[in-house]
C-alpha atoms as a PDB file:
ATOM      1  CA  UNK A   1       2.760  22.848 -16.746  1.00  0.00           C
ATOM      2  CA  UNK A   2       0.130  21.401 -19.251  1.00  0.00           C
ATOM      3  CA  UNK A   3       1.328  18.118 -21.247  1.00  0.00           C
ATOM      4  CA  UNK A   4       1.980  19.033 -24.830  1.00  0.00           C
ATOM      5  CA  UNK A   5       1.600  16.374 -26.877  1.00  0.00           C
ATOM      6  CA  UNK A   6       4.405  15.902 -29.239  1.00  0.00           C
ATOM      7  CA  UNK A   7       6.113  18.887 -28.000  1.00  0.00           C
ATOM      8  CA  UNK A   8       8.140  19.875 -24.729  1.00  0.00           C
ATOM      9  CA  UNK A   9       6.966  21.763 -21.602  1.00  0.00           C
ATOM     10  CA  UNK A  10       9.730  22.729 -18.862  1.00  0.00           C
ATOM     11  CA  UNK A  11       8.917  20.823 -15.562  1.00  0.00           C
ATOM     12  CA  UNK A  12      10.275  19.808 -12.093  1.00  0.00           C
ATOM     13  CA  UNK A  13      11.771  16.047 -12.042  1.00  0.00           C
ATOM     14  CA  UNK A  14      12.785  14.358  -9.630  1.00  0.00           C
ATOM     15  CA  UNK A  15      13.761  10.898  -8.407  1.00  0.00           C
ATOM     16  CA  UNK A  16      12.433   9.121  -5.022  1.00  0.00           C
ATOM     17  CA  UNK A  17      11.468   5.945  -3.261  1.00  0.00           C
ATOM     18  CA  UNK A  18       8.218   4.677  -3.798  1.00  0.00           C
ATOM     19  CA  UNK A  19       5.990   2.259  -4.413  1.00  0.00           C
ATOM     20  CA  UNK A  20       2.794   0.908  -2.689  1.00  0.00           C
ATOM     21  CA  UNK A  21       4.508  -1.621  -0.552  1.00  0.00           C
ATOM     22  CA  UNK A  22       7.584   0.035  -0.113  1.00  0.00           C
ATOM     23  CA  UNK A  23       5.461   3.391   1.280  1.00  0.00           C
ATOM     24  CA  UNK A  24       3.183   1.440   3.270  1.00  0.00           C
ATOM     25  CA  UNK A  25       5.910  -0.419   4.687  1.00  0.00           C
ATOM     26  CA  UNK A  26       7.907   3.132   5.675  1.00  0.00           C
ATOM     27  CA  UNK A  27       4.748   4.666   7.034  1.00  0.00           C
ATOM     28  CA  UNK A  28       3.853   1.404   9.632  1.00  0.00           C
ATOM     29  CA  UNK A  29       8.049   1.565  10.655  1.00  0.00           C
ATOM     30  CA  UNK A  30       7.023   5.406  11.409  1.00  0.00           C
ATOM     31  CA  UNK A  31       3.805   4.263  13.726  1.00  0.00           C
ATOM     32  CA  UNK A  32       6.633   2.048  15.596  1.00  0.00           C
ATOM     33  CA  UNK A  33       5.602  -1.074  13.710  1.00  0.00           C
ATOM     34  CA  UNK A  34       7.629  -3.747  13.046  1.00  0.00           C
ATOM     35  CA  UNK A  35       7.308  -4.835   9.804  1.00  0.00           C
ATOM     36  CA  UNK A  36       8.797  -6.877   7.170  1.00  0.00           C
ATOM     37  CA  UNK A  37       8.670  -6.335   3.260  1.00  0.00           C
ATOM     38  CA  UNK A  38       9.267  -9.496   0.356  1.00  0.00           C
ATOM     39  CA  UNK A  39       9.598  -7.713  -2.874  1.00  0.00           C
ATOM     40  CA  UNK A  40      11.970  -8.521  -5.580  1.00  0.00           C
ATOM     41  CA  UNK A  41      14.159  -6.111  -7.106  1.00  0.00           C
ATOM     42  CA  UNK A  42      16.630  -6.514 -10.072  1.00  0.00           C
ATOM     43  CA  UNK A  43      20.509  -6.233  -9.946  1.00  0.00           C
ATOM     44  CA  UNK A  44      20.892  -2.752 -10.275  1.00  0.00           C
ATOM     45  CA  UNK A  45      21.988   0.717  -8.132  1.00  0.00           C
ATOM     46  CA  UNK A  46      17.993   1.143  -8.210  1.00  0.00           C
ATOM     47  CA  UNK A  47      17.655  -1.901  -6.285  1.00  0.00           C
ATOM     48  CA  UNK A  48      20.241  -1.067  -4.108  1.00  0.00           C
ATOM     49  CA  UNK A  49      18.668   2.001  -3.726  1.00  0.00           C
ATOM     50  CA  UNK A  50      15.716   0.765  -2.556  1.00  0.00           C
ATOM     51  CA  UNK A  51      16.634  -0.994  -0.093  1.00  0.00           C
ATOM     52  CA  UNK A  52      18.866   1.219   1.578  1.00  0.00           C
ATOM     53  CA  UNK A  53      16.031   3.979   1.878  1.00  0.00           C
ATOM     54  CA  UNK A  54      13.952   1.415   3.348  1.00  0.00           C
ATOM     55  CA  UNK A  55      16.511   0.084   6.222  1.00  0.00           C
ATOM     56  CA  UNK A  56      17.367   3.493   6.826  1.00  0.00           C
ATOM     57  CA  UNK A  57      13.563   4.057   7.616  1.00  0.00           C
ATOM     58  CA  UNK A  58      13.290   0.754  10.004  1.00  0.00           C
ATOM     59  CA  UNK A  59      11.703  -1.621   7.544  1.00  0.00           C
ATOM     60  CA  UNK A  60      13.436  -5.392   7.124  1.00  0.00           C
ATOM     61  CA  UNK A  61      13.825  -6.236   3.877  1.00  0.00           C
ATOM     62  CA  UNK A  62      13.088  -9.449   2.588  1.00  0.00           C
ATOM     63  CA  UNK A  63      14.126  -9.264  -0.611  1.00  0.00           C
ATOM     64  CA  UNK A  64      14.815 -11.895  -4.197  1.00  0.00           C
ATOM     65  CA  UNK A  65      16.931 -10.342  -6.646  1.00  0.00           C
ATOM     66  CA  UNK A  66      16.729 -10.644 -10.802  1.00  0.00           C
ATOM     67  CA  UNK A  67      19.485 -10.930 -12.986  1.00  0.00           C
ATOM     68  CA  UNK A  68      17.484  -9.883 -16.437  1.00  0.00           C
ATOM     69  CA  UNK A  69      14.731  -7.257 -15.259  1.00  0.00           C
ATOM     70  CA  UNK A  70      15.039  -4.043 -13.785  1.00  0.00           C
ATOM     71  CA  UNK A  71      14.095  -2.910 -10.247  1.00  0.00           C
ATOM     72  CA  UNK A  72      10.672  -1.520 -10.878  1.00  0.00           C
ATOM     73  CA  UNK A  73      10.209   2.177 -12.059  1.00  0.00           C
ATOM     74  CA  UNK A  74       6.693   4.750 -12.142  1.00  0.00           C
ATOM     75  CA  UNK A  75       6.967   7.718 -13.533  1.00  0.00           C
ATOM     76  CA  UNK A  76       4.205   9.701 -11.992  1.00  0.00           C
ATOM     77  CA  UNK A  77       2.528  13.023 -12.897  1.00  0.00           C
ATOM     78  CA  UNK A  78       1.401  15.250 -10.369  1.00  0.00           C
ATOM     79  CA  UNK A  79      -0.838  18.166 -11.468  1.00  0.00           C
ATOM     80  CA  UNK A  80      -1.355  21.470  -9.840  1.00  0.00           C
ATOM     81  CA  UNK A  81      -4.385  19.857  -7.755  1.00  0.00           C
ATOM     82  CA  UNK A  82      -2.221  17.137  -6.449  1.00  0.00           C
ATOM     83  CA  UNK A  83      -4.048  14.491  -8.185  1.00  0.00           C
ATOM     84  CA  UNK A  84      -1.313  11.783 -10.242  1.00  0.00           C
ATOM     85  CA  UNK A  85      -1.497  10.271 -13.109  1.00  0.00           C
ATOM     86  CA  UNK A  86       1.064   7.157 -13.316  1.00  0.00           C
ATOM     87  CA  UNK A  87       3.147   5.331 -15.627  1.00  0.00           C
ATOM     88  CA  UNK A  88       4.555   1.850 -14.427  1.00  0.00           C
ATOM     89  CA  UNK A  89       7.018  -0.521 -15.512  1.00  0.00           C
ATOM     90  CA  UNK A  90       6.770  -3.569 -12.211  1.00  0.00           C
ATOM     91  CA  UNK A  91       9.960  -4.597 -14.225  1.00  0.00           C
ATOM     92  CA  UNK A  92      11.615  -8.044 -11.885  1.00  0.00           C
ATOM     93  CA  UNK A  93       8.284  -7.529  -9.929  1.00  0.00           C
ATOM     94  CA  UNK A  94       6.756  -9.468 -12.975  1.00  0.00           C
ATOM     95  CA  UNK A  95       9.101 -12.383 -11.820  1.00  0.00           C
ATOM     96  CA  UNK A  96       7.767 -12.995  -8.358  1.00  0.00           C
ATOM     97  CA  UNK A  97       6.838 -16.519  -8.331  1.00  0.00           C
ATOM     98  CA  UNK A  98       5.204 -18.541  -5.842  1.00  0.00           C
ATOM     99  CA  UNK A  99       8.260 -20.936  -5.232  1.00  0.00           C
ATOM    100  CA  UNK A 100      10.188 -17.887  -4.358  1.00  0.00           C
ATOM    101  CA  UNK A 101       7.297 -17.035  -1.688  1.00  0.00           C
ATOM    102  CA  UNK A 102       8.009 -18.052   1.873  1.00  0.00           C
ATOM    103  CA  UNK A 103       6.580 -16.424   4.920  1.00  0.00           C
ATOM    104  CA  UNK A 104       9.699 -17.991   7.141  1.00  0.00           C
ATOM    105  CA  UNK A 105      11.729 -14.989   6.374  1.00  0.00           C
ATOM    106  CA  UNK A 106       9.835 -12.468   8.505  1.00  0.00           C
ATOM    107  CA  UNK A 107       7.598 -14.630  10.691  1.00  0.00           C
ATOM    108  CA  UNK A 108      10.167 -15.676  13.780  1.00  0.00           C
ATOM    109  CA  UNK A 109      10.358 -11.981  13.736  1.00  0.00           C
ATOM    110  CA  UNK A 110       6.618 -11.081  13.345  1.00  0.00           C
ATOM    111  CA  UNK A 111       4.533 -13.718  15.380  1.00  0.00           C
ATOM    112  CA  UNK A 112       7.118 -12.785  17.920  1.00  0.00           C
ATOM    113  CA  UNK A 113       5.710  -9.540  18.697  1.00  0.00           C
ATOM    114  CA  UNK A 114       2.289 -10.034  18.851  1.00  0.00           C
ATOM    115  CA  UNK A 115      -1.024 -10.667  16.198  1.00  0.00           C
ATOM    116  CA  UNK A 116       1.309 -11.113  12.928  1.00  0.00           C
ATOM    117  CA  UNK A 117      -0.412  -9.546   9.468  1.00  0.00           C
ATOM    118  CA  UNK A 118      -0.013  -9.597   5.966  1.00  0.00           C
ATOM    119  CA  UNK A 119      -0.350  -6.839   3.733  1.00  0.00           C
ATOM    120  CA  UNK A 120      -0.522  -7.669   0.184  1.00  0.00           C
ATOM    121  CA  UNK A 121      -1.063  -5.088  -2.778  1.00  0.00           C
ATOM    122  CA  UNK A 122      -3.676  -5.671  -5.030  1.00  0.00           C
ATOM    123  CA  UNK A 123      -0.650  -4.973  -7.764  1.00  0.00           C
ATOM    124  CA  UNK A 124       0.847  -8.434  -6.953  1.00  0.00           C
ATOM    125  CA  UNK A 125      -2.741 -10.163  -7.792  1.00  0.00           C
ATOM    126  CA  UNK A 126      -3.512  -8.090 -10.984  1.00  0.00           C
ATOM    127  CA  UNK A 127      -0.052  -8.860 -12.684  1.00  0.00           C
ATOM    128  CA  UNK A 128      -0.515 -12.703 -14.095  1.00  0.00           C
ATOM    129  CA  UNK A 129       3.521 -12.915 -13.389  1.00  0.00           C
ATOM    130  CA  UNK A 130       2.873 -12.295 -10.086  1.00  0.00           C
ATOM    131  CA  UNK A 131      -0.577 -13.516  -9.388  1.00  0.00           C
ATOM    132  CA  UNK A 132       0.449 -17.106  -7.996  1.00  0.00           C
ATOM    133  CA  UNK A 133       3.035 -15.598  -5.615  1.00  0.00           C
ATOM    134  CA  UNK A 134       0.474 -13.277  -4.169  1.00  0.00           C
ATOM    135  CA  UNK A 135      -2.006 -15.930  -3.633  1.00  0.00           C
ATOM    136  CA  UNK A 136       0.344 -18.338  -2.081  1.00  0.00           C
ATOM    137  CA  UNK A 137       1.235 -15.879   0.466  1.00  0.00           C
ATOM    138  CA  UNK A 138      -2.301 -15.198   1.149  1.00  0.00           C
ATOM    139  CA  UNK A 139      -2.781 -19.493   1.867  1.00  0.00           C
ATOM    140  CA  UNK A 140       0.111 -19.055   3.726  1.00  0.00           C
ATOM    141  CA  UNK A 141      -0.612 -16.467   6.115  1.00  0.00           C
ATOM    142  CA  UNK A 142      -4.122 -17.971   6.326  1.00  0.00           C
ATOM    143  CA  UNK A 143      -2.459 -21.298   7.341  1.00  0.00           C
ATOM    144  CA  UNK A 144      -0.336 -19.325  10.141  1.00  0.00           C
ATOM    145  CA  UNK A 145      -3.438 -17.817  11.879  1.00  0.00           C
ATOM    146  CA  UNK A 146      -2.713 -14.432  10.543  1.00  0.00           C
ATOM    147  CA  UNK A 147      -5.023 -11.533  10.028  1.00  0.00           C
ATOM    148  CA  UNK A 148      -4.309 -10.690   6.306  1.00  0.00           C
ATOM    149  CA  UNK A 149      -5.672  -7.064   4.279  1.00  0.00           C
ATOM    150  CA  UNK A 150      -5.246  -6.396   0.392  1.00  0.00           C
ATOM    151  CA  UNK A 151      -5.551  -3.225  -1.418  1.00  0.00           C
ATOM    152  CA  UNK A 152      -6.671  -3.406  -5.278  1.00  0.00           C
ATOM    153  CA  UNK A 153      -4.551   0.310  -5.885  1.00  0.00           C
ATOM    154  CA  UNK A 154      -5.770   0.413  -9.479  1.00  0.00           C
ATOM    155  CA  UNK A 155      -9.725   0.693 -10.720  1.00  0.00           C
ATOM    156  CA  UNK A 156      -8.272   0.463 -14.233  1.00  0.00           C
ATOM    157  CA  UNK A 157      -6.627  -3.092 -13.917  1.00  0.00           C
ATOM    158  CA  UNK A 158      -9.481  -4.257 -11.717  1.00  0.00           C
ATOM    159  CA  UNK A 159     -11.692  -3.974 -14.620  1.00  0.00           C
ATOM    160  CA  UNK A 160      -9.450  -5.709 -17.405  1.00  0.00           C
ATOM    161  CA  UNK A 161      -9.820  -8.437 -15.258  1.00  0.00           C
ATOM    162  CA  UNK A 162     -13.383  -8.106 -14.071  1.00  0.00           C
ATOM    163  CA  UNK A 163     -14.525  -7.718 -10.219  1.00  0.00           C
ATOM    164  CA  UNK A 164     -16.008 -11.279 -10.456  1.00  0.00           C
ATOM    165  CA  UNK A 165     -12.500 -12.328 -10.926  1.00  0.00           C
ATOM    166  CA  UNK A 166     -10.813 -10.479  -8.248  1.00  0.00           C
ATOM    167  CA  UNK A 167     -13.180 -10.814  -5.950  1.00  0.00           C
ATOM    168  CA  UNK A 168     -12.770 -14.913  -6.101  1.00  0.00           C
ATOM    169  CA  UNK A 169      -9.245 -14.327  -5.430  1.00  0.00           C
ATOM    170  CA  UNK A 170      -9.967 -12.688  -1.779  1.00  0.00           C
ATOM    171  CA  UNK A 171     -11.819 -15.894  -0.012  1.00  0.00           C
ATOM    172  CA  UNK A 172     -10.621 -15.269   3.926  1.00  0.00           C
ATOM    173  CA  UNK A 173      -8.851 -11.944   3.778  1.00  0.00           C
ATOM    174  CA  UNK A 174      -9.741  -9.876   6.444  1.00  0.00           C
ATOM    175  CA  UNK A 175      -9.896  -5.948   5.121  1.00  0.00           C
ATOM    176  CA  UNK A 176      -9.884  -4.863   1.810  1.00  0.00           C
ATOM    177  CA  UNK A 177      -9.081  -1.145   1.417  1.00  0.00           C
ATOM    178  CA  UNK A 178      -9.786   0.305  -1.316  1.00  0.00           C
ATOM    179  CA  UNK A 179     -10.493   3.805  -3.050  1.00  0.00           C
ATOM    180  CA  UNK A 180     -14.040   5.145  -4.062  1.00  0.00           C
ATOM    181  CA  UNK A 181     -13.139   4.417  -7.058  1.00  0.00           C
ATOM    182  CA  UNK A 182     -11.906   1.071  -7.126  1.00  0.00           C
ATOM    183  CA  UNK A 183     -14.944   0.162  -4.360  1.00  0.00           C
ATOM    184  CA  UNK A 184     -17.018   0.769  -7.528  1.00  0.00           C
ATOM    185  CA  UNK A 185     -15.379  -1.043  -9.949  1.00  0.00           C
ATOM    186  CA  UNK A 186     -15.931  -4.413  -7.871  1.00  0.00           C
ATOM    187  CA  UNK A 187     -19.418  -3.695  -7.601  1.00  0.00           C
ATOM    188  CA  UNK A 188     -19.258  -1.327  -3.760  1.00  0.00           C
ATOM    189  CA  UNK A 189     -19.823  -2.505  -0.550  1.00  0.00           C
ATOM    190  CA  UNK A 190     -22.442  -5.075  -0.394  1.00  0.00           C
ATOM    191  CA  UNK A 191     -20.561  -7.185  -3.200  1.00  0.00           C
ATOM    192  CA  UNK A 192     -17.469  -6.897  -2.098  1.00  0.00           C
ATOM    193  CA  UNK A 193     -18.309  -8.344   1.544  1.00  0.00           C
ATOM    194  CA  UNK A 194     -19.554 -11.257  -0.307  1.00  0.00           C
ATOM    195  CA  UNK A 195     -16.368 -12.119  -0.464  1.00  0.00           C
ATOM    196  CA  UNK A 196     -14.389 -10.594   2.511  1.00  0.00           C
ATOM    197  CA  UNK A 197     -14.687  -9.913   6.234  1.00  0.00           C
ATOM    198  CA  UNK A 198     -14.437  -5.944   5.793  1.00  0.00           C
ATOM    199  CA  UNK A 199     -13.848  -3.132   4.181  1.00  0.00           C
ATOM    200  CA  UNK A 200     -12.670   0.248   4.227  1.00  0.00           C
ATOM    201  CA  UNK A 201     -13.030   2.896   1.423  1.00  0.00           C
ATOM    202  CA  UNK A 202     -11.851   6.113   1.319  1.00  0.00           C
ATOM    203  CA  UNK A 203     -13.216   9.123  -0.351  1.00  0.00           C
ATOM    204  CA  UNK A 204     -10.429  11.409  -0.419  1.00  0.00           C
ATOM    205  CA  UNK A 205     -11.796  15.159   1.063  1.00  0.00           C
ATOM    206  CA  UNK A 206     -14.820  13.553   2.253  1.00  0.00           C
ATOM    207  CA  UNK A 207     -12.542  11.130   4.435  1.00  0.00           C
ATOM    208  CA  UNK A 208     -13.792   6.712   5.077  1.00  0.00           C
ATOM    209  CA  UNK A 209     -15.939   4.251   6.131  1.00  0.00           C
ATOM    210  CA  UNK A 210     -15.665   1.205   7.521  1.00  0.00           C
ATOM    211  CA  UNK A 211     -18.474  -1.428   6.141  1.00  0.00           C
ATOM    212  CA  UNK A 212     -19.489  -4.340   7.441  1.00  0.00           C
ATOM    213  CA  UNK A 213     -22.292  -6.698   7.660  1.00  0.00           C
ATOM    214  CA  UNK A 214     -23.303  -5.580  10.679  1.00  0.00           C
ATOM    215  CA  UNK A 215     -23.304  -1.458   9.463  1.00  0.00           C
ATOM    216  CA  UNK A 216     -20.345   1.088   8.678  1.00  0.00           C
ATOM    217  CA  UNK A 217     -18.468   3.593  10.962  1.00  0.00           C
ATOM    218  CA  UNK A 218     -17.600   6.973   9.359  1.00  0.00           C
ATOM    219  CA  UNK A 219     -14.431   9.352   9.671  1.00  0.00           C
ATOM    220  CA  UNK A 220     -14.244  12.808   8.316  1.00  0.00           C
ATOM    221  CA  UNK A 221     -11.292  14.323   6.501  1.00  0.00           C
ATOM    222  CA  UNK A 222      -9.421  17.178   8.217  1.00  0.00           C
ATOM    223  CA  UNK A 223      -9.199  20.501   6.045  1.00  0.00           C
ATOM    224  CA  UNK A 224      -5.982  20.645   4.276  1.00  0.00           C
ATOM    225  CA  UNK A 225      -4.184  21.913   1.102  1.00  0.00           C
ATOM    226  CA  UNK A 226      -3.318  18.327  -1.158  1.00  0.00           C
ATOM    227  CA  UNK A 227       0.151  19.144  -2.459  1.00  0.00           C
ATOM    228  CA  UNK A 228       0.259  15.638  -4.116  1.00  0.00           C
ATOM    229  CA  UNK A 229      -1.964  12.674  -3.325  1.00  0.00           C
ATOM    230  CA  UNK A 230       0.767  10.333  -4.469  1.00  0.00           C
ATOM    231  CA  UNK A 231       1.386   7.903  -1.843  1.00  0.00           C
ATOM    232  CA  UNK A 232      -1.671   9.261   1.047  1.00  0.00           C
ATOM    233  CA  UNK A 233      -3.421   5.831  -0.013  1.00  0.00           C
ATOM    234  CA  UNK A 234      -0.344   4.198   1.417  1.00  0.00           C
ATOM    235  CA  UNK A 235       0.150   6.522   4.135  1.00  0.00           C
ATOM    236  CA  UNK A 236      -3.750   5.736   5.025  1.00  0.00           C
ATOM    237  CA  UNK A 237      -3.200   2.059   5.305  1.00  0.00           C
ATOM    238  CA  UNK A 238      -0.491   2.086   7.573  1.00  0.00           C
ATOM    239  CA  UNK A 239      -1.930   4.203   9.827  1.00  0.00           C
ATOM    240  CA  UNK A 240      -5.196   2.219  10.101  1.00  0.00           C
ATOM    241  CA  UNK A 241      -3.113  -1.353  10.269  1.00  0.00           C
ATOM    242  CA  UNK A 242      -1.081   0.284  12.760  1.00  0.00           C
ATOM    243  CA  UNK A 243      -3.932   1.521  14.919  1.00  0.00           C
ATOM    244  CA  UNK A 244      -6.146  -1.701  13.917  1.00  0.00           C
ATOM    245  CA  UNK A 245      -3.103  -4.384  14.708  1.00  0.00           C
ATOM    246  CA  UNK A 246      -3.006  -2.426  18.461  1.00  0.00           C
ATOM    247  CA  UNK A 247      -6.471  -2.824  19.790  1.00  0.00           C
ATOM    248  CA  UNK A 248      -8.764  -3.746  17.007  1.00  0.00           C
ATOM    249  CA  UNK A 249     -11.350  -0.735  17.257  1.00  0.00           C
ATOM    250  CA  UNK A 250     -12.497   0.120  13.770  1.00  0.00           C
ATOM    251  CA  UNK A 251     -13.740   3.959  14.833  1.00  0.00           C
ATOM    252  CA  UNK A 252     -10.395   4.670  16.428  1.00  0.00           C
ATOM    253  CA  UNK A 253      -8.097   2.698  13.620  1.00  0.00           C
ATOM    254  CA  UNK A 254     -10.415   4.869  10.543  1.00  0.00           C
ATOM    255  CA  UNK A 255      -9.718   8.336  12.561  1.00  0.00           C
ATOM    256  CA  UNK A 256      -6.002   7.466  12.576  1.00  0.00           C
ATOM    257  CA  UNK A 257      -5.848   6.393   9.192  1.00  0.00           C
ATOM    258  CA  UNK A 258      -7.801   9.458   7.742  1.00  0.00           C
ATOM    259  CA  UNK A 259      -5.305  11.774   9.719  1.00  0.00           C
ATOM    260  CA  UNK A 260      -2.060   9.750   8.357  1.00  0.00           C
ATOM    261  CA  UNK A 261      -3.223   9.915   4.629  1.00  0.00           C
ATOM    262  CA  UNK A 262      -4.391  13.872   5.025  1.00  0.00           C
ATOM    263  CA  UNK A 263      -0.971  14.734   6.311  1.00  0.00           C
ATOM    264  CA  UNK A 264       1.245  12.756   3.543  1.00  0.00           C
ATOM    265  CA  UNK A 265      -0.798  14.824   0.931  1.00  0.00           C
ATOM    266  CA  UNK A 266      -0.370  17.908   2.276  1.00  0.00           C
ATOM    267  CA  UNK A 267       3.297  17.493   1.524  1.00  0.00           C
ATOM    268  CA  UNK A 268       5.632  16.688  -1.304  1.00  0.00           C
ATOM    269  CA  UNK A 269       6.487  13.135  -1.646  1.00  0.00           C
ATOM    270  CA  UNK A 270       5.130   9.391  -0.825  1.00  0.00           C
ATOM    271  CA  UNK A 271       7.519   8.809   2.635  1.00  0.00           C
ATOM    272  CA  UNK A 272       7.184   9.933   6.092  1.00  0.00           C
ATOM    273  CA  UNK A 273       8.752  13.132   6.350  1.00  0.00           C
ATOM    274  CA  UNK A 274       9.774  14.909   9.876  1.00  0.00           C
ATOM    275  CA  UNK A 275       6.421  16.337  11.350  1.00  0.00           C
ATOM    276  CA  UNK A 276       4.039  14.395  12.378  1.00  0.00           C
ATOM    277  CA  UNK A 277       0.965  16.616  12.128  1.00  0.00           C
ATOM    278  CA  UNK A 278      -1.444  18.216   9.574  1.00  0.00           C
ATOM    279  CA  UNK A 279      -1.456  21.371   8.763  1.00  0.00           C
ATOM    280  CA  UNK A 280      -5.037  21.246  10.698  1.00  0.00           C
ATOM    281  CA  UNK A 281      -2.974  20.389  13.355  1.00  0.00           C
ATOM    282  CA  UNK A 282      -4.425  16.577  13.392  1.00  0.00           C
ATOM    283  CA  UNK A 283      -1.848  14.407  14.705  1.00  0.00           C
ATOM    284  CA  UNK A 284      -1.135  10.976  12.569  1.00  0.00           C
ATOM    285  CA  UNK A 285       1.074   9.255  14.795  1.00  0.00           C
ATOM    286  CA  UNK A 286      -0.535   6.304  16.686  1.00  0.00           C
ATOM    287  CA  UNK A 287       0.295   3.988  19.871  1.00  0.00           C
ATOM    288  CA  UNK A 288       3.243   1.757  19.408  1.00  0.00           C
ATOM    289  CA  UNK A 289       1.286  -1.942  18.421  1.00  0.00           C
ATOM    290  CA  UNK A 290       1.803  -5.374  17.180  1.00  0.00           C
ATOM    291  CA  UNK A 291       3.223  -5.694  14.037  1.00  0.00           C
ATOM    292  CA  UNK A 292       2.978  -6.139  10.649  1.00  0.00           C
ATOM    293  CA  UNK A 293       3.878  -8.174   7.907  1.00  0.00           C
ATOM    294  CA  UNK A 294       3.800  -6.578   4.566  1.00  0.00           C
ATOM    295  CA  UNK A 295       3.879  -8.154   1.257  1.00  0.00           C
ATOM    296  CA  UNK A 296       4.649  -7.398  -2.042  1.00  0.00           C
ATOM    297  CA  UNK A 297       5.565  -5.932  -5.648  1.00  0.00           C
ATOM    298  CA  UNK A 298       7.582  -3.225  -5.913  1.00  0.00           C
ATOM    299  CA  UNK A 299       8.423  -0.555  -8.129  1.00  0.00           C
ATOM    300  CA  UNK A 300      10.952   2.560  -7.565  1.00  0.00           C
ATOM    301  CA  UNK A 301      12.565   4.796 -10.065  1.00  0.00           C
ATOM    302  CA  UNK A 302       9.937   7.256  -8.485  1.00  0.00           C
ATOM    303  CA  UNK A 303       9.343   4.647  -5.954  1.00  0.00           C
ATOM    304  CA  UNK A 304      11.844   3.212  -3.741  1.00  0.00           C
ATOM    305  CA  UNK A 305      10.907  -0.404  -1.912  1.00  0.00           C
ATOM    306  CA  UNK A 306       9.239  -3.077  -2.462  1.00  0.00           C
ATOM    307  CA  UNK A 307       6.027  -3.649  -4.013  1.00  0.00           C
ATOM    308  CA  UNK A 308       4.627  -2.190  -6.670  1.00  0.00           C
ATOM    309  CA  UNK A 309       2.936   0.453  -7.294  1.00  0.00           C
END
């Protein structure tokens, strides 16, 4: 149904785990990752929530709690195309400070089973609450020896700030994914490996590409009906870290990833569900690898996990 503004529609609600680093962290569990999430949540059943769904789907939670805010909440519009529109609140996400940041938690775990890696989303360097926290982690993991990937998730908030900006806040990482969108807003390819090893962008039906100085490797989408897109971003990461963190081949880690973000939006919902193929009949799931180490921000309400949308 159509929005009507300042009147009432009748719709379909309903409540779910989400989030960018709560999904991406469910999705690499479901490639037989092991991975770790650091979020903070607030003192609430949402919280609670939240972490339960992500234990239940493999993921360790690393978790700081707030007495004052909220656990993070998106409401999030899905239209009869698929494509969202989203409303977020980071609520005790705001709070995540870099004194509370500590890669100790997960890292006996991590470096224990092979390359470690940090995830961090781009939410955690866009909110200036957060934006200390998400660069200390980034030092850290740098200082560890560990491969490290961001994703900006929002072309909106990336220009408030300016690509300049964000762009000075990525010295060393690794892989930057982001949409085609967002690739434009910091100024597309060329600038942004100015500032970073690689990156990957994705073009939704017309699938990715994987730029770097030395030329780009291309993936195409498989054919498939997008129920809602919510969440395939996520789903996409995961399944290229997964493949990536395993044997480091950029053709074979962008084929993966394309397959694992075409088969989340061909369904309802921003978590693995129980098949494992498209609809095309591409399979997503990739070799058990090394692991993962995911950061940051959270949101839930319509999001259940850790990091924020």
């Amino acid at each position: 149904m159509p929005v009507v503004q300042g009147g009432e529609a009748t719709s379909r609600i309903s409540l779910v785990p989400g989030g960018a680093g709560g999904n991406t962290a469910a999705w690499l569990a479901a490639h037989a990752v092991d991975v770790s999430l650091l979020a903070r949540i607030g003192n609430d059943q949402a919280g609670v929530t939240a972490r339960g769904a992500l234990e239940s789907a493999g993921v360790r939670c690393v978790f700081s709690v707030d007495d004052v805010l909220p656990t993070g909440v998106v409401v999030v519009l899905v239209d009869a195309s698929g494509e969202r529109t989203m409303f977020s609140d980071r609520g005790a996400n705001t709070t995540f400070r870099a004194e509370g940041v500590s890669l100790d938690d997960a890292a006996n775990a991590v470096e224990a089973q092979g390359l470690p890696h940090l995830h961090l989303s781009g939410y955690v360097l866009l909110d200036a609450g957060s934006r200390a926290a998400g660069l200390a982690a980034l030092a850290e993991a740098r200082v560890r020896g560990w491969t490290t990937s961001v994703d900006p998730q929002t072309a909106e908030l990336v220009a408030e700030v300016g690509a300049t900006e964000f762009l000075g806040w990525l010295g060393g990482v690794d892989l930057l994914l982001p949409n085609e969108v967002e690739a434009e807003a910091l100024g597309g390819p060329d600038a942004i490996l100015a500032a970073v090893e690689q990156v990957v962008v994705t073009y939704g039906a017309d699938g990715a590409r994987w730029f770097t100085t030395e030329g780009d490797v291309r993936a195409a989408a498989p054919s498939v009906h997008c129920i809602d897109s919510t969440g395939a971003g996520d789903a996409f990461n995961a399944g290229l870290l997964a493949s990536w963190l395993t044997d480091g081949d950029p053709a074979r880690a962008l084929h993966a990833a394309v397959a694992a973000g075409s088969a989340a939006a061909a369904g309802l919902g921003t978590r693995p569900r129980l098949w494992t193929e498209t609809p095309a009949g591409h399979r997503y799931a990739v070799r058990p690898g090394r692991t993962a180490y995911l950061g940051w921000s959270f949101q839930r309400g319509v999001r259940a996990a850790a990091i924020p949308s």
